[in-house]
Protein backbone atom coordinates (compact mmCIF):
# COMPACT_ATOMS: atom_id res chain seq x y z
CA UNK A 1 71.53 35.20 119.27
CA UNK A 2 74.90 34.34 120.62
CA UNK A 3 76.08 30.80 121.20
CA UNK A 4 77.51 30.19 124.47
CA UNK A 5 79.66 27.09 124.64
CA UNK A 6 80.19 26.96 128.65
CA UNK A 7 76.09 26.22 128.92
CA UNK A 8 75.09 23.04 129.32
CA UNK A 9 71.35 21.86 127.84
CA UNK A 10 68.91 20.14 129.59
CA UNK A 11 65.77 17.99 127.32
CA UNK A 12 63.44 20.57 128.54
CA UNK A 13 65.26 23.59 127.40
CA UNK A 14 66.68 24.57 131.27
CA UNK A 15 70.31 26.01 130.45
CA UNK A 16 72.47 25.50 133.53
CA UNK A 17 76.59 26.77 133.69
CA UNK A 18 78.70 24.70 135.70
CA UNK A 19 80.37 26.69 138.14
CA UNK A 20 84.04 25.98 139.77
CA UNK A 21 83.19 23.58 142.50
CA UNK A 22 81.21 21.27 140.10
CA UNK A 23 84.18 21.01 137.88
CA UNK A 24 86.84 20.05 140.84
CA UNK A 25 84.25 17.78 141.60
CA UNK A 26 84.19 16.01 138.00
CA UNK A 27 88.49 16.28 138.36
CA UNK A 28 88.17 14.56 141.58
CA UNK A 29 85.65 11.69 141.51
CA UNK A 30 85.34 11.59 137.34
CA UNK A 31 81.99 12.27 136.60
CA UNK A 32 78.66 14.74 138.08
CA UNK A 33 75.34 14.27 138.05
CA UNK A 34 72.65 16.68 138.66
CA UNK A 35 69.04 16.45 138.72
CA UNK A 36 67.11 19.01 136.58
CA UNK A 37 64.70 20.93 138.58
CA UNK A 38 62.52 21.65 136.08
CA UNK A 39 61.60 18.01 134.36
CA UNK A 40 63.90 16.08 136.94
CA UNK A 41 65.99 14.56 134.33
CA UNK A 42 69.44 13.73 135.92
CA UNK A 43 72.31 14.66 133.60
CA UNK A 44 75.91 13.08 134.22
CA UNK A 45 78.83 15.32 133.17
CA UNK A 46 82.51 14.38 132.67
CA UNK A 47 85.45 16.80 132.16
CA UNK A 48 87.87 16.33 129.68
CA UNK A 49 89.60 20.11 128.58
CA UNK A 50 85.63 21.07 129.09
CA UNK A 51 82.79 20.19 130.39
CA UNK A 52 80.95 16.97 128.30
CA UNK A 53 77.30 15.48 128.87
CA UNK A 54 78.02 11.89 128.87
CA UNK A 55 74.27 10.57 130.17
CA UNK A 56 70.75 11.60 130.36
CA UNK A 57 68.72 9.47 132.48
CA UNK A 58 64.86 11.13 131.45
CA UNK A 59 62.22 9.69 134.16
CA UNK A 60 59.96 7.08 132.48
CA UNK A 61 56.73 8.08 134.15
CA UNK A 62 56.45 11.95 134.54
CA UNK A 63 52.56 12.02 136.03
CA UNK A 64 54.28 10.35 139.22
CA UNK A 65 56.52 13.33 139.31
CA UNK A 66 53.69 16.06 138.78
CA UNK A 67 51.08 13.70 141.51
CA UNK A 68 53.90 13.77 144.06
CA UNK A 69 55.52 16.88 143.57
């Protein structure tokens, strides 16, 4: 198993590569943050020479997800 640095990690184990219009977005306005589809965890990304997690923000009561969804 290879280790891919340009991944990014999510708590649930979603792997998600930021493409070129997410990073001129971080260069423009500083930071991203996107929502994990899978556990809806929102994840705030900064760029420095590459792309850092900064935040995780997990969702404190996940049976309101799964009821709603």
């Amino acid at each position: 198993m290879t280790i891919d640095p340009t991944l990014e990690y999510c708590n649930c184990g979603l792997t998600w590569r930021p493409k070129l219009y997410h990073k001129i977005v971080m260069l423009l306005k500083g930071e991203y943050t996107r929502t994990c589809p899978q556990c809806g965890t929102r994840l705030t990304f900064k760029l420095a020479n590459h792309v850092v997690k900064i935040r995780t923000e997990t969702i404190k009561d996940k049976e309101e997800v799964y009821k709603n969804g």
